[in-house]
Protein backbone atom coordinates (compact mmCIF):
# COMPACT_ATOMS: atom_id res chain seq x y z
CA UNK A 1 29.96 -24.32 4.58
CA UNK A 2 30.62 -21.98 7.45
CA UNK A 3 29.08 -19.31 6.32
CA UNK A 4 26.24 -21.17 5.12
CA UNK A 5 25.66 -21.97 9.06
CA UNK A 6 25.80 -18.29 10.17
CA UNK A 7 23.64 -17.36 6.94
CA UNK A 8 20.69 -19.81 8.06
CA UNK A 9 21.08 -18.40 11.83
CA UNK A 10 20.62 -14.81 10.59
CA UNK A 11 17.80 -15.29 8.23
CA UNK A 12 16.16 -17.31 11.00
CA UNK A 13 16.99 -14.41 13.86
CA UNK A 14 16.09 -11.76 11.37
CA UNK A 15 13.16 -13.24 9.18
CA UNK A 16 11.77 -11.56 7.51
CA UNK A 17 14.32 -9.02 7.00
CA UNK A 18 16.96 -11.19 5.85
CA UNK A 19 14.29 -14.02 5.10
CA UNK A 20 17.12 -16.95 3.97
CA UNK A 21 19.94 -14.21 3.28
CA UNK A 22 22.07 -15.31 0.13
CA UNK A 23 19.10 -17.15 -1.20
CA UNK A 24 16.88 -14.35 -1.44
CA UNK A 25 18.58 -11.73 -1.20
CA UNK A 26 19.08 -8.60 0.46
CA UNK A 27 15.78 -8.56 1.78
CA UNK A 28 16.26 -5.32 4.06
CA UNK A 29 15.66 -3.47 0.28
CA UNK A 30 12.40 -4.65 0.18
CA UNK A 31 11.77 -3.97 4.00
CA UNK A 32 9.99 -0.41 3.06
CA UNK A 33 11.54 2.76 5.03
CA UNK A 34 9.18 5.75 6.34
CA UNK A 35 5.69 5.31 8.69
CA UNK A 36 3.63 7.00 6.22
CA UNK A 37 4.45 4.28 3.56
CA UNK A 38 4.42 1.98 6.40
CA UNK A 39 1.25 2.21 7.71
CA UNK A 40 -0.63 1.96 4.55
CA UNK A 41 0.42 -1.35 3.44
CA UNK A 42 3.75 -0.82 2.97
CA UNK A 43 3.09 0.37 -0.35
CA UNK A 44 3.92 4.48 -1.48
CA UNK A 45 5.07 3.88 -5.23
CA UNK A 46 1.94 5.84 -7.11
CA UNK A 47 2.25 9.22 -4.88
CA UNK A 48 5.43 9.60 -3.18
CA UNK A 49 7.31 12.26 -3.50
CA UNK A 50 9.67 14.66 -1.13
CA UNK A 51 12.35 12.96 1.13
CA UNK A 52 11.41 9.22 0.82
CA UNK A 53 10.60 9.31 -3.13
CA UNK A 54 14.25 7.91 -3.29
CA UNK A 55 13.43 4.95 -2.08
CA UNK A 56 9.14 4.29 -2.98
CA UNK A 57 9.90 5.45 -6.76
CA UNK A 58 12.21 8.24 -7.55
CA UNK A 59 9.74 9.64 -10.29
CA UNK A 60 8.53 11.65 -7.06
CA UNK A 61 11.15 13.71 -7.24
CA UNK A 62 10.18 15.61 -10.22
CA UNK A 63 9.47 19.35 -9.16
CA UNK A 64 9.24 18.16 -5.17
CA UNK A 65 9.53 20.23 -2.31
CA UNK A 66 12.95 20.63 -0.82
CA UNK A 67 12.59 18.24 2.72
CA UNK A 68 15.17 16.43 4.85
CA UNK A 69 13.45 13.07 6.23
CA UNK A 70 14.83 10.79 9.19
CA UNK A 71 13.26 7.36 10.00
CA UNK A 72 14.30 4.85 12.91
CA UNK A 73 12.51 1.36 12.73
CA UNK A 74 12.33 -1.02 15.81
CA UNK A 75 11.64 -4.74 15.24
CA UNK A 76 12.20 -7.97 15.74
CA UNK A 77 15.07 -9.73 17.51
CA UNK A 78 16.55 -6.19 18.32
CA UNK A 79 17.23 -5.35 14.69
CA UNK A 80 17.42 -1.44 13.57
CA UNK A 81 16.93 0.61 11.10
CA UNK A 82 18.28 3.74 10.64
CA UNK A 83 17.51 6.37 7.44
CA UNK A 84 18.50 9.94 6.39
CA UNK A 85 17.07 10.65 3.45
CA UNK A 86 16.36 14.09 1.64
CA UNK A 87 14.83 15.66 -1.64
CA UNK A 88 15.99 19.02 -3.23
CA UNK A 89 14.33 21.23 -6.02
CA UNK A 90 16.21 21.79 -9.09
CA UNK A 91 14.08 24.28 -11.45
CA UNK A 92 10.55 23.75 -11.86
CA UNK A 93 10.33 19.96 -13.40
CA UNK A 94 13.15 18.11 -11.72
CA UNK A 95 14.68 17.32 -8.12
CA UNK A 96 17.40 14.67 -6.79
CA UNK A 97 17.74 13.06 -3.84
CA UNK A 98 20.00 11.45 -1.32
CA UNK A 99 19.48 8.42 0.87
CA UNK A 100 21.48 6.98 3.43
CA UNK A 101 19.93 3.40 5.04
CA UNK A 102 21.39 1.40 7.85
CA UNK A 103 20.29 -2.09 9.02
CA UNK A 104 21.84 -4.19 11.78
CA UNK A 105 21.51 -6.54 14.47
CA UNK A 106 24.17 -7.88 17.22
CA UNK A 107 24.14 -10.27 19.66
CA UNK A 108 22.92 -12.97 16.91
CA UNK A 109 23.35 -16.86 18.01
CA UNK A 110 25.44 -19.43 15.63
CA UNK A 111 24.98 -23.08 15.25
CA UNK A 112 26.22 -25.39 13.53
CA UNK A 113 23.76 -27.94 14.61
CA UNK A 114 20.40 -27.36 17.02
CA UNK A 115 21.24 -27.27 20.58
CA UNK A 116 23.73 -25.03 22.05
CA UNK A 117 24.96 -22.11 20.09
CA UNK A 118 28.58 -21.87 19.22
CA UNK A 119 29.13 -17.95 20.11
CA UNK A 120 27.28 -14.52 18.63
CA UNK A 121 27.65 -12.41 15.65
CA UNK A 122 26.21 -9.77 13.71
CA UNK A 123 25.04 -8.68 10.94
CA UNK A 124 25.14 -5.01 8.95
CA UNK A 125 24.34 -3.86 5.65
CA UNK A 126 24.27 -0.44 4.08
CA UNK A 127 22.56 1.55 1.37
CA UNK A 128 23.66 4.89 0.02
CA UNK A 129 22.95 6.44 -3.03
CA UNK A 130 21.36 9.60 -5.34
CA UNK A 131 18.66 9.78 -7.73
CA UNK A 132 17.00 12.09 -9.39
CA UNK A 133 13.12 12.80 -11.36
CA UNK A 134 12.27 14.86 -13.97
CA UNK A 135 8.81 15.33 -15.38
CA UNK A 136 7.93 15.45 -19.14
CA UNK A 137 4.52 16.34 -19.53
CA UNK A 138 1.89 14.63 -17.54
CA UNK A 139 4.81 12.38 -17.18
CA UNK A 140 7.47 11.92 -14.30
CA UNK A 141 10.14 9.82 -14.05
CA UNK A 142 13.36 8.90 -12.07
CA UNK A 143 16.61 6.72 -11.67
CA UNK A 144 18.10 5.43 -8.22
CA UNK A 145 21.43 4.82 -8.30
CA UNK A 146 22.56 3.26 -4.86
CA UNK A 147 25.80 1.69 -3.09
CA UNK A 148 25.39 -1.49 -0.78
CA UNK A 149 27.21 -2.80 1.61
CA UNK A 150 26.98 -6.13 3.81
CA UNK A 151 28.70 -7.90 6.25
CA UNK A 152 27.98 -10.76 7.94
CA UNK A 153 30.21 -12.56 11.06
CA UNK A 154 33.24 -11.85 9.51
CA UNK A 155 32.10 -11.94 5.88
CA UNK A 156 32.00 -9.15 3.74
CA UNK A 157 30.64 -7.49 0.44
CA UNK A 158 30.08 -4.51 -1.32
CA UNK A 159 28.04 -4.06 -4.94
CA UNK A 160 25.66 -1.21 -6.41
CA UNK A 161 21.77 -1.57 -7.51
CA UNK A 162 19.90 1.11 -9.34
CA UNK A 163 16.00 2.10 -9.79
CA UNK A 164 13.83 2.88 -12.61
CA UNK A 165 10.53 4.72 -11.66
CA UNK A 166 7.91 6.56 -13.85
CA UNK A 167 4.16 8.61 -12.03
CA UNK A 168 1.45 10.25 -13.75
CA UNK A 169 -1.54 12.04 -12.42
CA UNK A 170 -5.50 11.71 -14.23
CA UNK A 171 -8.91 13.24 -13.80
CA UNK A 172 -7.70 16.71 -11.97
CA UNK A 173 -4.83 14.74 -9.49
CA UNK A 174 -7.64 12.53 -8.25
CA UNK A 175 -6.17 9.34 -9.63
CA UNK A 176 -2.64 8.83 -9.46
CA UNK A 177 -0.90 6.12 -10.72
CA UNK A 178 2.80 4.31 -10.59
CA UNK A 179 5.12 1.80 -11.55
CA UNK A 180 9.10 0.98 -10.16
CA UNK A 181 11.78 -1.76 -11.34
CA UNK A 182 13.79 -1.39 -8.14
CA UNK A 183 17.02 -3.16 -7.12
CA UNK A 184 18.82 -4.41 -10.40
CA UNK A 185 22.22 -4.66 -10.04
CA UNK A 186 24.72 -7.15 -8.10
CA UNK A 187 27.40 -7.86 -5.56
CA UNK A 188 30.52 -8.86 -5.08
CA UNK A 189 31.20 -12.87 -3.34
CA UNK A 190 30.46 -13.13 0.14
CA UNK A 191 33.36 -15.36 0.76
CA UNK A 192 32.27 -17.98 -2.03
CA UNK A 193 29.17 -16.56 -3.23
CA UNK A 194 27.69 -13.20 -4.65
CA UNK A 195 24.63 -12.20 -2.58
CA UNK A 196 21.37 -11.53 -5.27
CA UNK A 197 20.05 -8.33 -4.92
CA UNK A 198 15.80 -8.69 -4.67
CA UNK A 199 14.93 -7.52 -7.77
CA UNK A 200 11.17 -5.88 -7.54
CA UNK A 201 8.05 -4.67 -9.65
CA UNK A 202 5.81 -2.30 -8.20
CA UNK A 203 2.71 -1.36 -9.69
CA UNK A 204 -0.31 0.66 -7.58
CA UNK A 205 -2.69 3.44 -8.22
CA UNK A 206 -4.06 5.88 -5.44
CA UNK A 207 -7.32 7.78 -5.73
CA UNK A 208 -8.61 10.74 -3.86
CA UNK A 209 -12.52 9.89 -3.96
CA UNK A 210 -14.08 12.38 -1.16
CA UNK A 211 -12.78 15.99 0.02
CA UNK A 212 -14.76 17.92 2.66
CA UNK A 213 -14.51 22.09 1.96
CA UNK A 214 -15.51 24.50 5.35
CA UNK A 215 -18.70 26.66 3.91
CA UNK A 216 -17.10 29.69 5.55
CA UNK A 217 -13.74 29.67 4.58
CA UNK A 218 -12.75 27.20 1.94
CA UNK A 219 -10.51 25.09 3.71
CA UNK A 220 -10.36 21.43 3.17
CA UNK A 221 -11.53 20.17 6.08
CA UNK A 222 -11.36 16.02 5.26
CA UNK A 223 -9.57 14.53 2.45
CA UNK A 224 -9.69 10.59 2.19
CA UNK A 225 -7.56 8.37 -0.21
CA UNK A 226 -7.32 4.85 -0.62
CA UNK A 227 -4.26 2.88 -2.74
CA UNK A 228 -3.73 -0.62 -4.01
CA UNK A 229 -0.31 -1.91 -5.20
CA UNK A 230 0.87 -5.09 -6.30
CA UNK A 231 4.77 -6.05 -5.83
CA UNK A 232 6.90 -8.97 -6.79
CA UNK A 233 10.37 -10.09 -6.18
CA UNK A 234 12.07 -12.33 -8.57
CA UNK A 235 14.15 -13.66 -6.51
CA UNK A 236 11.63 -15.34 -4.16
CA UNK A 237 8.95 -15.37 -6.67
CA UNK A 238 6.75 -13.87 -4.50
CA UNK A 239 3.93 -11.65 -5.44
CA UNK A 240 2.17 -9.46 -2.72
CA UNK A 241 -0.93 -7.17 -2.66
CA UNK A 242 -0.79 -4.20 -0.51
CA UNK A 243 -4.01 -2.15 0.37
CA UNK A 244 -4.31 1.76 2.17
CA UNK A 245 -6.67 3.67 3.95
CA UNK A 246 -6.07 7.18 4.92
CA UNK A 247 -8.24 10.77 6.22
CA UNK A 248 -6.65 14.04 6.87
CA UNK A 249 -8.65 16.32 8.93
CA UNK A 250 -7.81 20.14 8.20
CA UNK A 251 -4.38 19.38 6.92
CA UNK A 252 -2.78 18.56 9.87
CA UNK A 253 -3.36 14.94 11.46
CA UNK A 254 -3.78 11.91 9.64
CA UNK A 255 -5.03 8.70 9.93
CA UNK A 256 -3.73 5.36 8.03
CA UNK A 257 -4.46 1.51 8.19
CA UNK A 258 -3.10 -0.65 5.70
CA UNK A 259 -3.32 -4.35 4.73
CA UNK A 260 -0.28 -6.68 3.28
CA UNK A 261 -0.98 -10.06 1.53
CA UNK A 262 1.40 -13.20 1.23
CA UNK A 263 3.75 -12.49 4.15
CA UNK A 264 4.21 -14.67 7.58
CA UNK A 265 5.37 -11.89 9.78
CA UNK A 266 2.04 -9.63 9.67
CA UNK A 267 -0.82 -8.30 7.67
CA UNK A 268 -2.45 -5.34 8.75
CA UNK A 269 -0.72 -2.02 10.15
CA UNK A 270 -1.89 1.29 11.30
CA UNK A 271 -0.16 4.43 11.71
CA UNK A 272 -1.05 8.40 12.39
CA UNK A 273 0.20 11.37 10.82
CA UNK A 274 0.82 14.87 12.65
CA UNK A 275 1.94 18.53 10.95
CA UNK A 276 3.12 20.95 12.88
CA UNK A 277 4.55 24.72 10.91
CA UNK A 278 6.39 22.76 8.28
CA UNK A 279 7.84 19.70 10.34
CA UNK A 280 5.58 16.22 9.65
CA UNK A 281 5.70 13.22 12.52
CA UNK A 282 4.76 10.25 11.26
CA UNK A 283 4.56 6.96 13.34
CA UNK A 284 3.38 3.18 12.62
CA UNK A 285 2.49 0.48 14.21
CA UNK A 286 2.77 -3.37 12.67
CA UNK A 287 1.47 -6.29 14.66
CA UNK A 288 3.24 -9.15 14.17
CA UNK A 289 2.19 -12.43 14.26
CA UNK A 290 2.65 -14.87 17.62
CA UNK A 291 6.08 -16.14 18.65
CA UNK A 292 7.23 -13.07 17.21
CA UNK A 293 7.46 -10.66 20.38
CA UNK A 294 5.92 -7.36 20.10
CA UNK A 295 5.00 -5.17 17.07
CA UNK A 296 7.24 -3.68 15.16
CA UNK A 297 7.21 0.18 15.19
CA UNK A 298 8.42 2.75 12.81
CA UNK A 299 9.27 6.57 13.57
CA UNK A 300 9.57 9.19 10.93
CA UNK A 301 10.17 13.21 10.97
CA UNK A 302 10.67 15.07 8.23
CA UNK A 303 11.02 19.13 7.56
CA UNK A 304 10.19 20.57 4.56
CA UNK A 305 12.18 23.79 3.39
């Protein structure tokens, strides 16, 4: 019953992140990791590829460019996010990748009761794990094998999930499209119960409908996409739509605003994209709604090789 106290006062200092933690899950595996992704509607599963593909659907790794990627997220109730993640060509059709994602929060109140708290804890968890994409045909596809790791008060638990992706491209790369059964697997007890992992569909498509070319040299000077996806996790039996908007002038800065349906934290999100030589900063921004502090933010570099 004890932990059941210091569950309910995490999920409630952490929602959504932990949402109502053994109950649904380990809800910081559905929490999304990079500000590109981020900042479109926290969606990325038709298109991604390079350093974050691991985690959005490994399928992207399948001939990627070799990139390293690093992401820090700051939101609510002090809780941080920390990724390393990276992507590495293997021939001409394949790649693997490594990811490394840390979530945690101290300083967390416990009750047993409402009024006074009883003392503070924390909370950590852990994902590490490979994966790797291959592409047959017009086809790619990829498997995520990860290790988790969570501990809560004194409570701890370790188990292993794994992800099945597939990405195909139509019409001359101007339609993309992608699907991702992510996080099957399980965990050990957490003291007298097993944790269940948030098992999750992803569907979405991306299209590519204008490009601007400069008359004197050829260069793209605007390229616009927009992407709709459509997730749901089992575990809460919650389905969510997830909308993206984004421009690229000459290559080098982008643009993003995204939409999210079905969640009680936020809704829209916004984000901008700068390349400099072959290094990428990424940043979003995600309002959240009132009583909730200030936005969340999200920080990404990565460095292709």
């Amino acid at each position: 019953m004890r932990l059941r106290f210091f569950l309910a006062a995490a999920s409630i200092a952490m929602s959504p992140l932990l949402v109502s933690a053994q109950d649904s899950g380990l809800s910081f595996l559905t929490l999304g990791i990079d500000a590109q992704a981020l900042a479109k509607g926290d969606a990325g599963v038709a298109t991604s590829s390079g350093a974050f593909a691991s985690y959005w659907n490994p399928a992207g790794l399948a001939g990627t460019e070799s990139e390293i990627g690093v992401s820090h997220h700051v939101w609510i109730g002090d809780i941080r996010t920390y990724g390393l993640n990276g992507a590495f060509r293997v021939g001409e059709r394949s790649g693997i990748g490594v990811s490394i994602v840390a979530t945690g929060a101290g300083s967390l109140e416990a009750r047993e009761q409402p009024g006074e708290s009883d003392g503070l804890f924390d909370a950590q968890f852990v994902s590490a794990g490979a994966s790797f994409g291959h592409q047959f045909g017009p086809l790619r596809a990829g498997v995520a094998v990860k290790f988790l790791s969570e501990r809560i008060f004194t409570n701890s638990a370790n188990g292993y999930g794994f992800d099945v992706g597939i990405q195909t491209a139509l019409l001359n790369e101007t339609v993309h499209l992608g699907a991702i059964m992510a996080n099957m697997g399980s965990m050990e007890e957490l003291n007298v119960e097993a944790t269940e992992l948030p098992r999750l569909l992803r569907v979405g498509a991306e299209v590519f409908p204008f490009r601007a070319i400069t008359a004197l040299d050829g260069e793209v000077f605007l390229s616009t996409s927009l992407l709709a996806e459509v997730s749901h996790n089992y575990v809460t039996d919650r389905t969510q739509w997830h909308f993206g908007l984004s421009a690229e002038v000459l290559e080098t800065v982008t643009a993003r605003v995204g939409y999210l349906t079905h969640d009680f934290l936020r809704d829209v999100s916004a984000g901008v994209g700068i390349e400099i030589a072959d290094i990428w900063f990424d940043y979003a921004v995600l309002p959240f709604e009132d009583g909730f502090g200030g936005p969340g933010h999200i920080i990404t570099v990565r460095y292709g090789f």
